[in-house]
N, C-alpha and C. Protein backbone atom coordinates (compact mmCIF):
# COMPACT_ATOMS: atom_id res chain seq x y z
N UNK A 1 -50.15 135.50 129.72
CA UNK A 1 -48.88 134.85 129.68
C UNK A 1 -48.29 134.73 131.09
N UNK A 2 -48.71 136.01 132.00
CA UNK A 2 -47.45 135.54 132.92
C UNK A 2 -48.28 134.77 133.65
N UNK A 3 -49.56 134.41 134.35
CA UNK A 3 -50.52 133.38 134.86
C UNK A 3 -50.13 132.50 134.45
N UNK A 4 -49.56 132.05 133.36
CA UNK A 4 -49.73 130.30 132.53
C UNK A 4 -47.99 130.20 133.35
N UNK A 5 -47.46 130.97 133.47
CA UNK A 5 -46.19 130.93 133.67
C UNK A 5 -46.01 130.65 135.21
N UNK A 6 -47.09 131.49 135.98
CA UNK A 6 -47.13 131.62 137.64
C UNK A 6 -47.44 129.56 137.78
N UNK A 7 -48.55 129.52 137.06
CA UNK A 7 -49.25 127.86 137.23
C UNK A 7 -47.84 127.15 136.99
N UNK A 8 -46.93 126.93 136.17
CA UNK A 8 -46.60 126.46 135.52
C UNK A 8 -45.11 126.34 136.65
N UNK A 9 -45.11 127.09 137.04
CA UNK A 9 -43.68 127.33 138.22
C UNK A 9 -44.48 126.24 139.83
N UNK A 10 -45.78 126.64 139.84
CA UNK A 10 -46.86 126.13 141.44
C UNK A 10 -46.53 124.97 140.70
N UNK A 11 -46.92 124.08 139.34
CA UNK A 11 -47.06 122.61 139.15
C UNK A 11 -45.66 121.92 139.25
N UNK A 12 -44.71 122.49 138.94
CA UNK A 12 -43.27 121.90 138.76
C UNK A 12 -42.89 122.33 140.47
N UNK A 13 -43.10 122.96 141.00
CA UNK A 13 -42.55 123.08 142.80
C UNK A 13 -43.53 122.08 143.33
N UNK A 14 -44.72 121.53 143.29
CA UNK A 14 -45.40 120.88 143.74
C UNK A 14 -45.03 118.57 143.20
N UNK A 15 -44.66 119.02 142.40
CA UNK A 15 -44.34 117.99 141.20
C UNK A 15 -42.98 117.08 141.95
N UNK A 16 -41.76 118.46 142.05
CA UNK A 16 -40.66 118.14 142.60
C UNK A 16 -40.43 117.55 143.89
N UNK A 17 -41.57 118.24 144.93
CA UNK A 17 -41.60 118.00 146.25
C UNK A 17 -41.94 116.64 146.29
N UNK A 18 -43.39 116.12 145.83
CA UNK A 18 -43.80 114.66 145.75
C UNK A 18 -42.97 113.87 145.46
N UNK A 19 -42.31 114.01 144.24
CA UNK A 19 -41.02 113.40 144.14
C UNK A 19 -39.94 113.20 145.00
N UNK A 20 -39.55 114.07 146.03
CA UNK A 20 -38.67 114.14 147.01
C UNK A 20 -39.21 113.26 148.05
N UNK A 21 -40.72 113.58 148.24
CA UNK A 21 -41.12 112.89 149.48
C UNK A 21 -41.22 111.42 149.30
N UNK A 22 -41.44 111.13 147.86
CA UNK A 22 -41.48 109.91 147.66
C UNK A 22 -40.37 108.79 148.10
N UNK A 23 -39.35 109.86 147.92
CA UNK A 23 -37.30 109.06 148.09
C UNK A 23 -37.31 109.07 149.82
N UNK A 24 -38.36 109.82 150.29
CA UNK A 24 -37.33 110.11 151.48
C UNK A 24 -37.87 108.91 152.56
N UNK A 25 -38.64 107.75 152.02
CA UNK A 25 -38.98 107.36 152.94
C UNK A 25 -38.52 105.51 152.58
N UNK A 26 -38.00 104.72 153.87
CA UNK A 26 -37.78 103.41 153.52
C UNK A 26 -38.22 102.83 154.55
N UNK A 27 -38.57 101.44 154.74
CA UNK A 27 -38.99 100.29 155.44
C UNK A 27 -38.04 99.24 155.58
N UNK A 28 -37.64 99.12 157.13
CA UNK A 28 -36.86 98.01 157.54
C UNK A 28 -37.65 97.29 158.29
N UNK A 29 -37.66 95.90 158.21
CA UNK A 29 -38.06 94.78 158.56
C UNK A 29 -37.18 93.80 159.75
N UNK A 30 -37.60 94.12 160.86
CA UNK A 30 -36.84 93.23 162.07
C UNK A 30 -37.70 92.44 162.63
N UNK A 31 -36.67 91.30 163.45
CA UNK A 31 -37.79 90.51 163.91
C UNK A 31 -36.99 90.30 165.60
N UNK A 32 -37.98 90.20 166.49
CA UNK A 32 -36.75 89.62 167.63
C UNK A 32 -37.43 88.75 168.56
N UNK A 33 -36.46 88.33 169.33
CA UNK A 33 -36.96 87.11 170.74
C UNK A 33 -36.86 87.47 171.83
N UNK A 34 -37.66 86.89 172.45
CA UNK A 34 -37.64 86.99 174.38
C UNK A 34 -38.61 85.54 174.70
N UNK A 35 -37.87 85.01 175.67
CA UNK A 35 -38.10 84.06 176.55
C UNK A 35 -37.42 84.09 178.01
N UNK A 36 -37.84 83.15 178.69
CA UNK A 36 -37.56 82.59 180.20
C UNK A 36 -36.98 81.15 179.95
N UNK A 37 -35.97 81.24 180.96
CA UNK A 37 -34.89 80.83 181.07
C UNK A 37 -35.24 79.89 182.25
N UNK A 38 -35.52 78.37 182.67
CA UNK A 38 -35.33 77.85 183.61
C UNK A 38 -35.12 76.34 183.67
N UNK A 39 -34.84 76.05 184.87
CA UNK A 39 -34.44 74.53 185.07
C UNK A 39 -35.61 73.48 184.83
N UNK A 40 -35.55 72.30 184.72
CA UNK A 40 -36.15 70.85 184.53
C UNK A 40 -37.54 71.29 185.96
N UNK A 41 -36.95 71.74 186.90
CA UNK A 41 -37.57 71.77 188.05
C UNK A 41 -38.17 73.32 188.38
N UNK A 42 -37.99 73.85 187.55
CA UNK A 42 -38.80 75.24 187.34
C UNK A 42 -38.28 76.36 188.05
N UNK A 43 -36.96 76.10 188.59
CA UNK A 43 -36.46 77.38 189.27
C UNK A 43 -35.58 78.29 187.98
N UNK A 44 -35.86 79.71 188.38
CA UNK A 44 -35.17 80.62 186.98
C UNK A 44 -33.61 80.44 186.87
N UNK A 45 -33.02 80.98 185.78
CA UNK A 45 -31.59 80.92 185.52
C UNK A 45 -31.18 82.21 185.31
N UNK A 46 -30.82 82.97 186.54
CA UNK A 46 -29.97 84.13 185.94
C UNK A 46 -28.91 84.16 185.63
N UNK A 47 -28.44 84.75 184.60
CA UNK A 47 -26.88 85.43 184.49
C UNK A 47 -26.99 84.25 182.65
N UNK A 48 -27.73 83.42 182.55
CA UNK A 48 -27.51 82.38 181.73
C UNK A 48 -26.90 83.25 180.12
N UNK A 49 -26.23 82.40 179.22
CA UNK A 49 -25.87 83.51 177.96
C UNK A 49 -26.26 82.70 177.16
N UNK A 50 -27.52 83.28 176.18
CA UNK A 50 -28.42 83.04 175.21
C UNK A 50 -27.64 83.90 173.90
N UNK A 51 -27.25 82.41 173.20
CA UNK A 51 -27.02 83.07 172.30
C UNK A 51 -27.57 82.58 170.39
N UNK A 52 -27.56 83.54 169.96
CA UNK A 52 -28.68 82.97 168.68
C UNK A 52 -28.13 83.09 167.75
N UNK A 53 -27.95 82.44 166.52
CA UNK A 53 -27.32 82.35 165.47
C UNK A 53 -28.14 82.74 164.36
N UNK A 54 -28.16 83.44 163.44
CA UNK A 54 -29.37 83.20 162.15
C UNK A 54 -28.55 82.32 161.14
N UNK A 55 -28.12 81.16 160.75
CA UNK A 55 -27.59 79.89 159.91
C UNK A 55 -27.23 80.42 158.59
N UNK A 56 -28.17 80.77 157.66
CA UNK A 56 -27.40 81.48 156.66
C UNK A 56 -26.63 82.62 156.73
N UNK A 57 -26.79 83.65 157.35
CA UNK A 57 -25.42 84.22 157.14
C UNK A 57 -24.82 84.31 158.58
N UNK A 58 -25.03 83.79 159.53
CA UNK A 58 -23.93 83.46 160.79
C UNK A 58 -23.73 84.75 161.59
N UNK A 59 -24.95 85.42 161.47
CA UNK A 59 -24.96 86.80 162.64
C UNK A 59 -25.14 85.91 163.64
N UNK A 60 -24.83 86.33 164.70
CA UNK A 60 -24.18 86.37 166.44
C UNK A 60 -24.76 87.15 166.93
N UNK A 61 -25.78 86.89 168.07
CA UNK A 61 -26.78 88.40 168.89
C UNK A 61 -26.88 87.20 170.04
N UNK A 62 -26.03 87.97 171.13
CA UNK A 62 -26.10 87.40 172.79
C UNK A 62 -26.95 88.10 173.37
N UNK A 63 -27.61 87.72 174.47
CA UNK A 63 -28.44 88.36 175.83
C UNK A 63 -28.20 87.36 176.62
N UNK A 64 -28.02 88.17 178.01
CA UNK A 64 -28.19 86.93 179.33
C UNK A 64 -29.51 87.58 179.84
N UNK A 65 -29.67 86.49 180.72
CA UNK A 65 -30.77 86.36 181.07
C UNK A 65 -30.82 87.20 182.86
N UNK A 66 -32.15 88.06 183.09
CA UNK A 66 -31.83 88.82 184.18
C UNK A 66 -32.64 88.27 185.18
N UNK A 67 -32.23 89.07 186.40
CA UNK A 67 -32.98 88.44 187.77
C UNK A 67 -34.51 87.65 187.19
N UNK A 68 -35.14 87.38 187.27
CA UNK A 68 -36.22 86.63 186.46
C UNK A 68 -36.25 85.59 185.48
N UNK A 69 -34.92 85.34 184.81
CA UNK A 69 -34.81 84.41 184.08
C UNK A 69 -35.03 84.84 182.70
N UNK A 70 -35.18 86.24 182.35
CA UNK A 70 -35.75 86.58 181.15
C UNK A 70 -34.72 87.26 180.74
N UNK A 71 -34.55 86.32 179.00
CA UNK A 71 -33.91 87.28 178.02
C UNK A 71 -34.94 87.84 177.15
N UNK A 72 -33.57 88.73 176.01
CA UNK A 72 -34.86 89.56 175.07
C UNK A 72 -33.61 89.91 174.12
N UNK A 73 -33.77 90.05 172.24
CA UNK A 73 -32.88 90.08 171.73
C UNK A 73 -33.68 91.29 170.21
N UNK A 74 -33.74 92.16 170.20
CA UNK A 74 -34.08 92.92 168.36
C UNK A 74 -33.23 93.16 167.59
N UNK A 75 -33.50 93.10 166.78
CA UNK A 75 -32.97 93.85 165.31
C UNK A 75 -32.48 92.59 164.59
N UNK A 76 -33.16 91.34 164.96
CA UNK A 76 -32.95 90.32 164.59
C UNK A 76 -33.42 90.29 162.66
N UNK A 77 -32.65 89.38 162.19
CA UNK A 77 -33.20 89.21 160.63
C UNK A 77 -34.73 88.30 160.86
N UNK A 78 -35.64 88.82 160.17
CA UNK A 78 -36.41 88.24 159.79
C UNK A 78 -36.63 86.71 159.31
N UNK A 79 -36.89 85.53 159.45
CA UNK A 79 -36.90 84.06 159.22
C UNK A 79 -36.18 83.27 159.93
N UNK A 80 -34.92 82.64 159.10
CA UNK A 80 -34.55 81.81 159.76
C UNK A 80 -33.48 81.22 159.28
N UNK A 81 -33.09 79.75 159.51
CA UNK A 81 -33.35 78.96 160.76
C UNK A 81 -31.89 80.13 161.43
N UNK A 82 -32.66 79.59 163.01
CA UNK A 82 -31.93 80.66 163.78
C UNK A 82 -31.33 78.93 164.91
N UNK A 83 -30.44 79.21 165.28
CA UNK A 83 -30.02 77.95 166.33
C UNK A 83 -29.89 78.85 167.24
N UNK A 84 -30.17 78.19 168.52
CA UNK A 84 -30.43 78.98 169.92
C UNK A 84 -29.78 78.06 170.96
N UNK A 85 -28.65 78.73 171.95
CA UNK A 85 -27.80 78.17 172.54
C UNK A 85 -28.00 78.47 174.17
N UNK A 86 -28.41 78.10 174.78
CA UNK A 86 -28.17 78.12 176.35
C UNK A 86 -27.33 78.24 177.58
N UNK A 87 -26.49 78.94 178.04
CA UNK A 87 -25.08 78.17 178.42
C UNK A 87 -25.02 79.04 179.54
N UNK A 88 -24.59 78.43 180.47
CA UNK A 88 -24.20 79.34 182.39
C UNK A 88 -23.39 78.10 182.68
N UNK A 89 -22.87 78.81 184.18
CA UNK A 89 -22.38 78.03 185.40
C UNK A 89 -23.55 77.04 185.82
N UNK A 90 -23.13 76.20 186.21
CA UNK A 90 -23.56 75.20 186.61
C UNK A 90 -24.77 74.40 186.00
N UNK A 91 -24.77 74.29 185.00
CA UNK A 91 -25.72 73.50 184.48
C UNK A 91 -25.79 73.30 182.63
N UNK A 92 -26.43 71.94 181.97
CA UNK A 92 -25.76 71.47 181.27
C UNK A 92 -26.11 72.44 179.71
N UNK A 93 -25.21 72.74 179.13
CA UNK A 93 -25.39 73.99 177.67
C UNK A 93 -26.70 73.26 176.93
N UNK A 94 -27.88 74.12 176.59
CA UNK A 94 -28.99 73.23 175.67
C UNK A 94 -28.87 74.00 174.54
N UNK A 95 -29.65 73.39 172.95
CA UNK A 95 -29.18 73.95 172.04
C UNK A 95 -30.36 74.39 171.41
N UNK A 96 -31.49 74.80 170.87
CA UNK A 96 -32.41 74.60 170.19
C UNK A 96 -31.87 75.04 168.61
N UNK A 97 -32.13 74.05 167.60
CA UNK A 97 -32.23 74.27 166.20
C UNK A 97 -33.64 74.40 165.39
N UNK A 98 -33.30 75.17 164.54
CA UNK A 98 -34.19 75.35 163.83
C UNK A 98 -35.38 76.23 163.76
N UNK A 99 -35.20 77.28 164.39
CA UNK A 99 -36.13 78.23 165.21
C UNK A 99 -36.38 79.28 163.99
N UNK A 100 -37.78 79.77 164.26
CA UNK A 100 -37.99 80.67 162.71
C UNK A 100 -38.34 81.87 163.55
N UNK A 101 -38.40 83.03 162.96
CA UNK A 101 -38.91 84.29 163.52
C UNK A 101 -39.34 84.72 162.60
């Protein structure tokens, strides 16, 4: 009796744990961008403010762009359409629509 009882306590502590470990774990799904930033004539754009929209629900995620011309943006939603905005001093705002990730 008390063996069936010892097993019987090891299967239900072993039972419970799996179960716990099972809850304790989740999966998030991000997606993000990086590009270079430059003129018609190929010189870089620093300081430029890249900014990205995801269209259905209207999150807002800025980066400017650094000595090199390079932005970079995570924790972006997954798909899409994302509209992508360009904009500095001296030169004209570009827009890209429709961008998927």
């Amino acid at each position: 009796m008390f063996k069936s009882n010892k097993v019987s306590s090891i299967a239900l502590a072993v039972a419970m744990s799996i179960g716990v470990a099972n809850t304790a774990f989740a999966q998030t799904t991000t997606s993000s961008i990086r590009g270079d930033v430059a003129t018609e004539a190929g010189s870089i754009m620093q300081g430029a403010t890249v900014t990205i929209t995801h269209v259905p629900s209207g999150t807002v995620s800025t980066a400017t762009t650094n000595a090199s011309g390079v932005f970079s943006s995570r924790g972006l939603r997954v798909g899409g359409p994302y509209n992508i905005t360009i904009s500095g001093d001296g030169f004209t705002t570009v827009e890209v629509n429709n961008v998927y990730l």
